[in-house]
PDB file of N, CA and C in Angstrom:
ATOM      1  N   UNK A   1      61.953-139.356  94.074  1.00  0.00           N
ATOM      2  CA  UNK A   1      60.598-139.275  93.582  1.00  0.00           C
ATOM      3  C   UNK A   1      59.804-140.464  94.106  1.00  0.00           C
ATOM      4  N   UNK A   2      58.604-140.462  94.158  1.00  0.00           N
ATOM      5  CA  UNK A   2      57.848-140.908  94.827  1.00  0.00           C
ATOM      6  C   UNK A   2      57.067-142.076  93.401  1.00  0.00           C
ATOM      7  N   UNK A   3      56.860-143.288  94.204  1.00  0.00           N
ATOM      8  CA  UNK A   3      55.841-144.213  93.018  1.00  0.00           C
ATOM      9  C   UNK A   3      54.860-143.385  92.360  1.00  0.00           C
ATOM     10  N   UNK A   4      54.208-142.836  92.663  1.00  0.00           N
ATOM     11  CA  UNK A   4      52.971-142.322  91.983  1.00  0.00           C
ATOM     12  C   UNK A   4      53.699-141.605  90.962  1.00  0.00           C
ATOM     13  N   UNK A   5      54.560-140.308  91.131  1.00  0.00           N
ATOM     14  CA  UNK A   5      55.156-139.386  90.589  1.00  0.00           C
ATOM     15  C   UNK A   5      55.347-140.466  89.287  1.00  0.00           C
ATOM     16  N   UNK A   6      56.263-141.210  89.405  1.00  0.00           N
ATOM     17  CA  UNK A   6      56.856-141.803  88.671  1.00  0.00           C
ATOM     18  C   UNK A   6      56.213-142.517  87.473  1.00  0.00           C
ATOM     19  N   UNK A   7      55.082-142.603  87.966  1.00  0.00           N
ATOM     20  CA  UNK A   7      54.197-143.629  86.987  1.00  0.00           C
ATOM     21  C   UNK A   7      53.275-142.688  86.337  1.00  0.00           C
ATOM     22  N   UNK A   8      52.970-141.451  86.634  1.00  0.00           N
ATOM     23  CA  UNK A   8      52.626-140.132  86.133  1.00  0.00           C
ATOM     24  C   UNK A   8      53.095-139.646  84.945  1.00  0.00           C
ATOM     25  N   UNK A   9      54.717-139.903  84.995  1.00  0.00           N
ATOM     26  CA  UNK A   9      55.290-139.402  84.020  1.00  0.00           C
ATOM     27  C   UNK A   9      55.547-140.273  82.942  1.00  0.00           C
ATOM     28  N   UNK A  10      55.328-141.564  83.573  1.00  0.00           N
ATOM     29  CA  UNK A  10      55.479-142.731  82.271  1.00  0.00           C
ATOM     30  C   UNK A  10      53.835-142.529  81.714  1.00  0.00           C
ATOM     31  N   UNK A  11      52.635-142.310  82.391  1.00  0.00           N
ATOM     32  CA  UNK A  11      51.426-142.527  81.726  1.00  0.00           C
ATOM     33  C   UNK A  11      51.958-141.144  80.641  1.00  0.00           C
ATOM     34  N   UNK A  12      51.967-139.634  81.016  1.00  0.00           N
ATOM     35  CA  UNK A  12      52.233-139.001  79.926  1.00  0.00           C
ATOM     36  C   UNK A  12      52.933-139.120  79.039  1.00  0.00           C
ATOM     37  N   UNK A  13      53.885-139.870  79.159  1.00  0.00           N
ATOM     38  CA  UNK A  13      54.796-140.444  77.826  1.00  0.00           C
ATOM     39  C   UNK A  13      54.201-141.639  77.068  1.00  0.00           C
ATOM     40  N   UNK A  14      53.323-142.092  77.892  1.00  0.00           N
ATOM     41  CA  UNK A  14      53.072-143.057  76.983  1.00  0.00           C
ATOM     42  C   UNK A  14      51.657-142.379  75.818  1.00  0.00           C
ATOM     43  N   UNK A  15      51.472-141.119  76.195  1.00  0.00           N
ATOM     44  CA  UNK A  15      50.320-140.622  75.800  1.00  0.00           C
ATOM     45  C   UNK A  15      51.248-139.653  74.187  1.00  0.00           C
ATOM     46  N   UNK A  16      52.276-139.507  74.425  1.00  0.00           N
ATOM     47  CA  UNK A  16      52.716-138.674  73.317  1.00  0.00           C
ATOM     48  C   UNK A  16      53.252-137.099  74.133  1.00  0.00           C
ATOM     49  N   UNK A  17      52.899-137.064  74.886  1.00  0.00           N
ATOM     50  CA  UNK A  17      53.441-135.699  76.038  1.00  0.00           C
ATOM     51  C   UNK A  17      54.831-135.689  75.629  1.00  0.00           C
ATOM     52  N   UNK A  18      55.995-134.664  75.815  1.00  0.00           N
ATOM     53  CA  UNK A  18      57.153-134.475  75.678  1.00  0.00           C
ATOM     54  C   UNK A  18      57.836-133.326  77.061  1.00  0.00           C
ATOM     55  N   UNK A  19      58.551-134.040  77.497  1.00  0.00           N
ATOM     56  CA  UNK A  19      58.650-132.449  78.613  1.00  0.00           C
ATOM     57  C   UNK A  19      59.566-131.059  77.395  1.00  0.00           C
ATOM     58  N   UNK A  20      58.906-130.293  78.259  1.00  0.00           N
ATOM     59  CA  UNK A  20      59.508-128.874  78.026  1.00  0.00           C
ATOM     60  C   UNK A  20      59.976-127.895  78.805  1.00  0.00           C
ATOM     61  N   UNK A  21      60.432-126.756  78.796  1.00  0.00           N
ATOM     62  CA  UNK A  21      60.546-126.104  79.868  1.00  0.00           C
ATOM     63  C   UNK A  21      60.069-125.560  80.270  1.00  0.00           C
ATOM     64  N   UNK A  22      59.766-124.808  81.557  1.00  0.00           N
ATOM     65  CA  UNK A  22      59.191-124.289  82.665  1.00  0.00           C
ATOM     66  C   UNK A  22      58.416-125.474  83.162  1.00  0.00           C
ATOM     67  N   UNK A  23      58.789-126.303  83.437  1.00  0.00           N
ATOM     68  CA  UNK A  23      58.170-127.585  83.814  1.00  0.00           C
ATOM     69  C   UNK A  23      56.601-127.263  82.948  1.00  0.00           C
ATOM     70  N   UNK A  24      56.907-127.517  81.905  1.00  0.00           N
ATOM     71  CA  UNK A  24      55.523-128.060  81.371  1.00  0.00           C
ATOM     72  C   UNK A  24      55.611-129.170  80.256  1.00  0.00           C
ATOM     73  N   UNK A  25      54.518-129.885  79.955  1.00  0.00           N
ATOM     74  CA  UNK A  25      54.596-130.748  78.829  1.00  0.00           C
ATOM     75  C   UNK A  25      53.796-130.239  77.467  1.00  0.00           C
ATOM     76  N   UNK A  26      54.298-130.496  76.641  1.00  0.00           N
ATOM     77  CA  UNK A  26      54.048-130.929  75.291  1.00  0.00           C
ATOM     78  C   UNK A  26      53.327-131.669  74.237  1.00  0.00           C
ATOM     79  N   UNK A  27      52.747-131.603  73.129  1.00  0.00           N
ATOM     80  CA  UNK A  27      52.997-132.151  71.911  1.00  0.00           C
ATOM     81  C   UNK A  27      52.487-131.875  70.941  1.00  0.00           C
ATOM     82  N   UNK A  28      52.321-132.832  69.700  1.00  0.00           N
ATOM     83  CA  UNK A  28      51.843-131.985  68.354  1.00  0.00           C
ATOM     84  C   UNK A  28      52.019-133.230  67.431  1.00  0.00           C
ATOM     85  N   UNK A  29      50.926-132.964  66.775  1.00  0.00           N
ATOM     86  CA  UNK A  29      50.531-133.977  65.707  1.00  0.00           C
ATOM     87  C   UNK A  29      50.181-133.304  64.281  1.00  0.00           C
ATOM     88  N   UNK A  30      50.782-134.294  63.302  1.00  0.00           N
ATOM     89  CA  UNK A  30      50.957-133.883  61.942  1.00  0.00           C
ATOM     90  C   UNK A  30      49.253-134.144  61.159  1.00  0.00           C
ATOM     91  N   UNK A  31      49.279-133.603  60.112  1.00  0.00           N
ATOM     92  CA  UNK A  31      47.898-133.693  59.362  1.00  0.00           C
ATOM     93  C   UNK A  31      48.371-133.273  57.988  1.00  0.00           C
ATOM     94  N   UNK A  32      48.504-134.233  56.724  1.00  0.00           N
ATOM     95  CA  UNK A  32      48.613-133.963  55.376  1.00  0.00           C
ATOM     96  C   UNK A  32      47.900-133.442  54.930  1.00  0.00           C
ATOM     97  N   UNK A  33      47.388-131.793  54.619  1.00  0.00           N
ATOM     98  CA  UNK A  33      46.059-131.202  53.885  1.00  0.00           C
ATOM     99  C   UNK A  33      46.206-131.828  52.088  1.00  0.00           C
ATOM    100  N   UNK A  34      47.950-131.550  51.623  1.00  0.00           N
ATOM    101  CA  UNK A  34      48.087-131.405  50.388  1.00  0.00           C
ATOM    102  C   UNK A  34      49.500-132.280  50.084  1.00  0.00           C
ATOM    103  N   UNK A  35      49.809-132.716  48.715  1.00  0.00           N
ATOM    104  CA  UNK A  35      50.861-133.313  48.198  1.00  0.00           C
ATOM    105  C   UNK A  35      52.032-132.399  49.140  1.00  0.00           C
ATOM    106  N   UNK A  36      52.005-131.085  49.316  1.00  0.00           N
ATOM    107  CA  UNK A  36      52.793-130.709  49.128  1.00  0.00           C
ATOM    108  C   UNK A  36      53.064-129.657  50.697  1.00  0.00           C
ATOM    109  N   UNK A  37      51.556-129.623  51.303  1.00  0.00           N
ATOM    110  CA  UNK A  37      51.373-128.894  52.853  1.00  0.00           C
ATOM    111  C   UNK A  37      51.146-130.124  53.780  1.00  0.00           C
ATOM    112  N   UNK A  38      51.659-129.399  54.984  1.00  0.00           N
ATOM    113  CA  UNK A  38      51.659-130.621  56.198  1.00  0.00           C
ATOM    114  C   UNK A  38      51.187-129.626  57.399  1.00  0.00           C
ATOM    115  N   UNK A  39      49.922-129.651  58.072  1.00  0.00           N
ATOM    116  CA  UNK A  39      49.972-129.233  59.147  1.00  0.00           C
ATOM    117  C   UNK A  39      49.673-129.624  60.483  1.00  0.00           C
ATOM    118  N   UNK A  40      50.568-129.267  61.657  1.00  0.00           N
ATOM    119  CA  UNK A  40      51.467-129.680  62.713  1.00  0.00           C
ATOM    120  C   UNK A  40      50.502-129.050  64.096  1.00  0.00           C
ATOM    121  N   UNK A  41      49.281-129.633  64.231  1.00  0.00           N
ATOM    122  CA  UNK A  41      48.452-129.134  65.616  1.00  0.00           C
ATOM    123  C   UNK A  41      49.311-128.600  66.960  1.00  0.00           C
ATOM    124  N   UNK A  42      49.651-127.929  67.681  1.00  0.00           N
ATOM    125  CA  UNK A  42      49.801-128.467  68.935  1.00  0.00           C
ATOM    126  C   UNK A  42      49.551-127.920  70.223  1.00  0.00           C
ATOM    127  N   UNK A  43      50.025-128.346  71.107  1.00  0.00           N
ATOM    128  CA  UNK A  43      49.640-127.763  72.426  1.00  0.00           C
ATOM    129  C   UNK A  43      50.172-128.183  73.485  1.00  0.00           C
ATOM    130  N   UNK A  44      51.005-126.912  74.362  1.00  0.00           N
ATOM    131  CA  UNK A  44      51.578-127.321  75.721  1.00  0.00           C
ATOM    132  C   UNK A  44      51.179-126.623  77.432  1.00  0.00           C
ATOM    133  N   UNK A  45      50.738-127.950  77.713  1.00  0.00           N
ATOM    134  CA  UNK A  45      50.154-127.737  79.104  1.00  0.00           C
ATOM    135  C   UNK A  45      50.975-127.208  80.094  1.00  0.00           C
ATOM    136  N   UNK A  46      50.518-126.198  81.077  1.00  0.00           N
ATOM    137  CA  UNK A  46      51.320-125.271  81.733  1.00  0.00           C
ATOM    138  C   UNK A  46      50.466-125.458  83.201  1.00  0.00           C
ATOM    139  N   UNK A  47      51.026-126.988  83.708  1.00  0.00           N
ATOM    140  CA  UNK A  47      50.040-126.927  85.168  1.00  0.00           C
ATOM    141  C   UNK A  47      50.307-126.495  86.664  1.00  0.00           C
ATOM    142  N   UNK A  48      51.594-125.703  86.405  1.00  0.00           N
ATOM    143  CA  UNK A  48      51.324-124.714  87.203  1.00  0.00           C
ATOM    144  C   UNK A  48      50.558-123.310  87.262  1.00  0.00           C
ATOM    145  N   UNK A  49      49.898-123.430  85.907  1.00  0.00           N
ATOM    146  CA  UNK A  49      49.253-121.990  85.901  1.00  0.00           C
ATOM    147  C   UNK A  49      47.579-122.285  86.203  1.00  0.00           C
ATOM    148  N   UNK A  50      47.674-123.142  86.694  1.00  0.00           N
ATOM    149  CA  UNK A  50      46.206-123.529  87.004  1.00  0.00           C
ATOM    150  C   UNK A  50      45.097-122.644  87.014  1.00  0.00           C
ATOM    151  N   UNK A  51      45.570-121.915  87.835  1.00  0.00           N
ATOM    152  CA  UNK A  51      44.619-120.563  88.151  1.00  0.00           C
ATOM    153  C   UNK A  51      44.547-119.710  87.035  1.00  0.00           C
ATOM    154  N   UNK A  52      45.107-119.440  85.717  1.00  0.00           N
ATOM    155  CA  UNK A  52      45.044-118.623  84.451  1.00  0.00           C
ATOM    156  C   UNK A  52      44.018-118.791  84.142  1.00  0.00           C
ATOM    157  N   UNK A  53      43.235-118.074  83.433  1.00  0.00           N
ATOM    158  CA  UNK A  53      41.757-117.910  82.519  1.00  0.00           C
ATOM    159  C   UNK A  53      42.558-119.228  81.503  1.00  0.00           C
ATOM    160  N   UNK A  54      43.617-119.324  81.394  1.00  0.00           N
ATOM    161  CA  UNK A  54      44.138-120.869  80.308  1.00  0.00           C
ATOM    162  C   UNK A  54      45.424-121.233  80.083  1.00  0.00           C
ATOM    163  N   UNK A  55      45.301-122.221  80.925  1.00  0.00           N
ATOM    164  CA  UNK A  55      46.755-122.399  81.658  1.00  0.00           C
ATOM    165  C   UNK A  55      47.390-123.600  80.594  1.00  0.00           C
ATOM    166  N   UNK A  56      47.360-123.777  78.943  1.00  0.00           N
ATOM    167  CA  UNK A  56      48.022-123.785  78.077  1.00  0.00           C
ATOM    168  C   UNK A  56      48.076-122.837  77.281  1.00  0.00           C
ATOM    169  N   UNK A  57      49.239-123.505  76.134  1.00  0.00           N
ATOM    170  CA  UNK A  57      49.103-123.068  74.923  1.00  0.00           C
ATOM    171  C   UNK A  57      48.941-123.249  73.358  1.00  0.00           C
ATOM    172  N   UNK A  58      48.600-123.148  72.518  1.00  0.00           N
ATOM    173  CA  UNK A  58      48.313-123.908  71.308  1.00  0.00           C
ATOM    174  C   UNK A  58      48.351-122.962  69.986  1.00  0.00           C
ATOM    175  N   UNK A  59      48.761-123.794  68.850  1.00  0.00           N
ATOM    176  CA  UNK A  59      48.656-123.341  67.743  1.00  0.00           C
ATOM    177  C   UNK A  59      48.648-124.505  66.582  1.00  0.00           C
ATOM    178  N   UNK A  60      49.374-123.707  65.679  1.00  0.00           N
ATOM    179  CA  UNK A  60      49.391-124.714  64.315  1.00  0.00           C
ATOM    180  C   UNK A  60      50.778-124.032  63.662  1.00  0.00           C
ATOM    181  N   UNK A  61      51.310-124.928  63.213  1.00  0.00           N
ATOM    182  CA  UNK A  61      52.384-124.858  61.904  1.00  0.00           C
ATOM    183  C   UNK A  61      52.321-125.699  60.987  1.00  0.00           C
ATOM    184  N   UNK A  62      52.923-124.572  59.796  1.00  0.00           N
ATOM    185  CA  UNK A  62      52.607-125.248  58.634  1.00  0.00           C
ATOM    186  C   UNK A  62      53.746-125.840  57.775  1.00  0.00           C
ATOM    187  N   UNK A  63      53.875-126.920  57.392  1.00  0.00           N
ATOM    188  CA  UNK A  63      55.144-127.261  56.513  1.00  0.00           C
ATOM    189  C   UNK A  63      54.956-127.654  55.455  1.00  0.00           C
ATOM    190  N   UNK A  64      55.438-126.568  54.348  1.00  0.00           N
ATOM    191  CA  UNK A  64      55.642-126.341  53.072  1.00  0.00           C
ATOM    192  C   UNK A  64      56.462-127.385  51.985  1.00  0.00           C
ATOM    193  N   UNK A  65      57.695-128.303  52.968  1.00  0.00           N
ATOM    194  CA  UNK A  65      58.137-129.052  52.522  1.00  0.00           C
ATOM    195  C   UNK A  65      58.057-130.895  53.155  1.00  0.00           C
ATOM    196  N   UNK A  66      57.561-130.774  51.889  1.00  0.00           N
ATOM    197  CA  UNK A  66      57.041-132.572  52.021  1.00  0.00           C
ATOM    198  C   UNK A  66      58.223-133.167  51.580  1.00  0.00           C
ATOM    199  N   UNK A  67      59.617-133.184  51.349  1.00  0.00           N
ATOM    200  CA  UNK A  67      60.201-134.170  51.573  1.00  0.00           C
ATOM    201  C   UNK A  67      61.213-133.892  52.904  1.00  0.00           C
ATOM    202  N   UNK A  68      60.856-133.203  53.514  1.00  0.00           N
ATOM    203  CA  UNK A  68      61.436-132.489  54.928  1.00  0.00           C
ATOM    204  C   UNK A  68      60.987-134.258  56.267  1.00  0.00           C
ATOM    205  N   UNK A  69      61.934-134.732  56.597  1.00  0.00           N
ATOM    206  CA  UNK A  69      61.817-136.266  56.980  1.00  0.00           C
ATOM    207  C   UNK A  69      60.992-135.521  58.502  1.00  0.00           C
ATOM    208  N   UNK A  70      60.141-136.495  59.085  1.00  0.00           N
ATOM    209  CA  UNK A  70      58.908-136.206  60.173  1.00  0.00           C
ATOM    210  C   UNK A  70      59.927-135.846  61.303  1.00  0.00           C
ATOM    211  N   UNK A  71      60.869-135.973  61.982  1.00  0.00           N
ATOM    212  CA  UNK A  71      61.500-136.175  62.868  1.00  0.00           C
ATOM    213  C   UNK A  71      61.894-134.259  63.199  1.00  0.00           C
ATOM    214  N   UNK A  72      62.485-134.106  61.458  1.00  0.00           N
ATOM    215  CA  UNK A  72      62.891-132.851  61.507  1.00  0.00           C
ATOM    216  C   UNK A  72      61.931-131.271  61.646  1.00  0.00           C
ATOM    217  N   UNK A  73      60.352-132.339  61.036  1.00  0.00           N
ATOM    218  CA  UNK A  73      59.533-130.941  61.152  1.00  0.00           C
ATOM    219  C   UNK A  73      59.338-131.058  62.800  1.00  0.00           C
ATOM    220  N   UNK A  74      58.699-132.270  63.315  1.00  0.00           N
ATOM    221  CA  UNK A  74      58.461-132.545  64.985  1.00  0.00           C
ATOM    222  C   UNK A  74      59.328-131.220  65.423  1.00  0.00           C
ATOM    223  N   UNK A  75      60.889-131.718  65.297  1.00  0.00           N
ATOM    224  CA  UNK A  75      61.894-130.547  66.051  1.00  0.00           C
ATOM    225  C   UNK A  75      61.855-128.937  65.567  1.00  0.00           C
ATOM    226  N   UNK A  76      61.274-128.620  64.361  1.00  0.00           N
ATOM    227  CA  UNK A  76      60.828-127.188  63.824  1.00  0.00           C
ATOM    228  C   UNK A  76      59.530-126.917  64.681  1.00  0.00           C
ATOM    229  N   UNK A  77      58.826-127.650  64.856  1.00  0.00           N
ATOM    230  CA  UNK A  77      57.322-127.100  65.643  1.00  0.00           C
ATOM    231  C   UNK A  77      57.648-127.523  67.202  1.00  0.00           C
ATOM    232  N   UNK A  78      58.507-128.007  67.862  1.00  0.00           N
ATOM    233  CA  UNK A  78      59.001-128.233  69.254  1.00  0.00           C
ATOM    234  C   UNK A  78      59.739-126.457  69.769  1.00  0.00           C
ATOM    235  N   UNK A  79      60.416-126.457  68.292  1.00  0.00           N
ATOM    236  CA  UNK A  79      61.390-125.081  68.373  1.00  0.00           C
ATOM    237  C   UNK A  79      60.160-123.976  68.698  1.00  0.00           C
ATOM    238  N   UNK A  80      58.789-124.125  67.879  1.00  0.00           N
ATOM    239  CA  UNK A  80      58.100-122.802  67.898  1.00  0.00           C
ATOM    240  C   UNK A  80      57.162-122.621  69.355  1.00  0.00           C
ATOM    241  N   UNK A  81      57.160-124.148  69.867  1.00  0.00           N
ATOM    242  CA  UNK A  81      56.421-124.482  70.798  1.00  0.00           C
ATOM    243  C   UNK A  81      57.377-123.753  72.112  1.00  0.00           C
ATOM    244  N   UNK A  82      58.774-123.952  72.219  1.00  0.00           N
ATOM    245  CA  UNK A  82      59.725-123.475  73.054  1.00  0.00           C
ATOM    246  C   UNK A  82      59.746-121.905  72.859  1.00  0.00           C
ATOM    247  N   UNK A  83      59.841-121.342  71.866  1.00  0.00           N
ATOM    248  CA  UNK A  83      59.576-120.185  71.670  1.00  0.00           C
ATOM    249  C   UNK A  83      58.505-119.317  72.244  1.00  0.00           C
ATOM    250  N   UNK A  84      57.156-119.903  71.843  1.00  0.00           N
ATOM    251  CA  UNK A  84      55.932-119.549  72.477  1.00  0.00           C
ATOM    252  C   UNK A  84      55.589-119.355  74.391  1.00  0.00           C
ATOM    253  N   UNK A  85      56.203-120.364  74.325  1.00  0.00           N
ATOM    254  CA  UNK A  85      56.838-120.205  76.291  1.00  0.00           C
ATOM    255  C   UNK A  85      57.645-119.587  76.631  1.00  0.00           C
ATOM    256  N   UNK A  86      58.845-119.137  75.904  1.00  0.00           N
ATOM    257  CA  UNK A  86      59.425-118.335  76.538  1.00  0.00           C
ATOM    258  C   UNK A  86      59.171-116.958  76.200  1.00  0.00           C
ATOM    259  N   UNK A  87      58.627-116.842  75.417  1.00  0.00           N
ATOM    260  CA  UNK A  87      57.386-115.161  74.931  1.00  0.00           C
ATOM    261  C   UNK A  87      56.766-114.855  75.930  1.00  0.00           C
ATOM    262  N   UNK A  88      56.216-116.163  76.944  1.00  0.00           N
ATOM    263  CA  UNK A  88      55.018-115.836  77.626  1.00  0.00           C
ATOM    264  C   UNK A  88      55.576-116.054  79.311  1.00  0.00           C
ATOM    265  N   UNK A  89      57.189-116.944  79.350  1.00  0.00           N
ATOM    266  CA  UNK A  89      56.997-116.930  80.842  1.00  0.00           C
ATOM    267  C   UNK A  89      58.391-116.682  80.886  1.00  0.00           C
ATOM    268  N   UNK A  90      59.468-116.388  80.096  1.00  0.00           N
ATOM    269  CA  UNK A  90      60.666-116.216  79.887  1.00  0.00           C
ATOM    270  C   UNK A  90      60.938-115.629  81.530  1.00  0.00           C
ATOM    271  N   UNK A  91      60.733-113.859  80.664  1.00  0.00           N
ATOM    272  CA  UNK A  91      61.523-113.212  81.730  1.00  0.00           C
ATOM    273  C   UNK A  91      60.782-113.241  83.221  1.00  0.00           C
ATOM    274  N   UNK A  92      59.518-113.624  83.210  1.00  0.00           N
ATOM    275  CA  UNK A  92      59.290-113.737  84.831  1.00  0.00           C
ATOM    276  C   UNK A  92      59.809-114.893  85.230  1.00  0.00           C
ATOM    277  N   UNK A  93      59.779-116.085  84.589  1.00  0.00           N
ATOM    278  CA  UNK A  93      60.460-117.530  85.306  1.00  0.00           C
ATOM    279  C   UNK A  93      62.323-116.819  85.747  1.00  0.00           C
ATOM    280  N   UNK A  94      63.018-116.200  85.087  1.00  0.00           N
ATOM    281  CA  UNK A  94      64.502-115.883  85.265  1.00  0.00           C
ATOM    282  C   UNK A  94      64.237-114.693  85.622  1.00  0.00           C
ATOM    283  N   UNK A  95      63.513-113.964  85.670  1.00  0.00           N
ATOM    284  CA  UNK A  95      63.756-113.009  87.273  1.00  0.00           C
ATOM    285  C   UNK A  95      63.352-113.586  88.813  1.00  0.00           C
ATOM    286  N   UNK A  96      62.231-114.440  88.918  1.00  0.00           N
ATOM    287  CA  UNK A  96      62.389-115.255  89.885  1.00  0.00           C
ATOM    288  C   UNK A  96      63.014-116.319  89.942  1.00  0.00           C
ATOM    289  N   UNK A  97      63.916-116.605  89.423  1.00  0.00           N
ATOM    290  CA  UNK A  97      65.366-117.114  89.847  1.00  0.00           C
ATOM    291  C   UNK A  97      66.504-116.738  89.995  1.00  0.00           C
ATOM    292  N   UNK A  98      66.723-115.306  89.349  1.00  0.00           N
ATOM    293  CA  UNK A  98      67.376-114.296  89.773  1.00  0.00           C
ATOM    294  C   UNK A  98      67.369-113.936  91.500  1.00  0.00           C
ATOM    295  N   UNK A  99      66.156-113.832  91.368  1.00  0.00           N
ATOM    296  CA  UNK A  99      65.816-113.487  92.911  1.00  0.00           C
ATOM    297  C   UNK A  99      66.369-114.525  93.898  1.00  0.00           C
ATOM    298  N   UNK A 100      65.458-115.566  93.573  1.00  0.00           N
ATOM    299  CA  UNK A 100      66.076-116.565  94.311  1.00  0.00           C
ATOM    300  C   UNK A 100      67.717-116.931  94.733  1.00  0.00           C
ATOM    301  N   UNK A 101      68.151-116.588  93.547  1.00  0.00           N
ATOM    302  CA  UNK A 101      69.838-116.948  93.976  1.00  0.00           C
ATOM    303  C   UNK A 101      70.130-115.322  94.961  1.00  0.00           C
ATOM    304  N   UNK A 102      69.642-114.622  94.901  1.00  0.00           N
ATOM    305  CA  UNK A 102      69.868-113.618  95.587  1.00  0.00           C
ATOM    306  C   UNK A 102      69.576-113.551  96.992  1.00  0.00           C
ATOM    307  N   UNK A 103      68.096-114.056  97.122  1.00  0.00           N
ATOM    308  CA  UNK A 103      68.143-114.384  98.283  1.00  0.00           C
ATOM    309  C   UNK A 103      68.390-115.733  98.940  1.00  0.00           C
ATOM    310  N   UNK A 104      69.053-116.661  98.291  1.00  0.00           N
ATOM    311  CA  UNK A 104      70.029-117.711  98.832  1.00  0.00           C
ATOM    312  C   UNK A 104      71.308-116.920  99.235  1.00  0.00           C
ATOM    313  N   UNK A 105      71.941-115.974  98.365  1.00  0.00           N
ATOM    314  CA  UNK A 105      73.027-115.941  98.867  1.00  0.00           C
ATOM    315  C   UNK A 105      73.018-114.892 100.249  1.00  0.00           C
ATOM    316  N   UNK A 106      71.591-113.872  99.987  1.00  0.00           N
ATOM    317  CA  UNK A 106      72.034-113.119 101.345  1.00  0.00           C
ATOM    318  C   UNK A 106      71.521-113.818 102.529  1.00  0.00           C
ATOM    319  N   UNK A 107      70.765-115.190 102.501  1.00  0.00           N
ATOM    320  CA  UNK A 107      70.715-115.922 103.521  1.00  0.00           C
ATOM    321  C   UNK A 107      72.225-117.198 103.999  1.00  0.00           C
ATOM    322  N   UNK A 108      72.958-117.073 103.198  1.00  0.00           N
ATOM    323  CA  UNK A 108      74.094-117.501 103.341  1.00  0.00           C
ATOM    324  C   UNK A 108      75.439-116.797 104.134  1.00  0.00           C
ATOM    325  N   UNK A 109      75.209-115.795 103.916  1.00  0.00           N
ATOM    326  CA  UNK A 109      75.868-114.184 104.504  1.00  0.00           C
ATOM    327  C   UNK A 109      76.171-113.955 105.666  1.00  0.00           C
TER     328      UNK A 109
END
């Protein structure tokens, strides 16, 4: 990897970004409405889809339990965030890699 690259990925980390998969990044921030509700903003950038009418994605979750420690809801709304991507790029990202190993191997042949 290249200097720039490198310092790219430290500025997004230092921003709160998280990688995810399909090479995209991440994150999500908490908001106490109530004693007892917690809700969890978030949104993950997808910059290879540049060209999409909206090349993220975003929502909200809600957590019902307030003595549920921050670490563990983060990883419940990471889970829905991973979910949400693979709803939306699952099976085309692993059929074009399907492909790909396919046509690696009949160029190997």
């Amino acid at each position: 990897m290249d200097l720039n690259h490198d310092r790219a990925i430290e500025l997004v980390g230092s921003m709160g970004w998280e990688s995810l998969p399909y090479d995209c990044v991440g994150m999500a921030r908490p908001k106490r409405v109530s004693d007892t509700r917690i809700i969890w903003s978030w949104i993950v950038l997808v910059p290879w889809a540049a060209n999409d009418s909206k090349p993220w994605l975003d929502g909200a979750e809600i957590i019902d339990n307030p003595l549920m420690k921050d670490e563990d809801q983060k990883r419940q709304v990471f889970d829905v965030m991973r979910g949400a991507l693979d709803a939306r790029y699952g099976e085309a990202v692993g059929s074009k890699a399907v492909d790909d190993l396919i046509k690696k191997l009949q160029d190997e042949a």
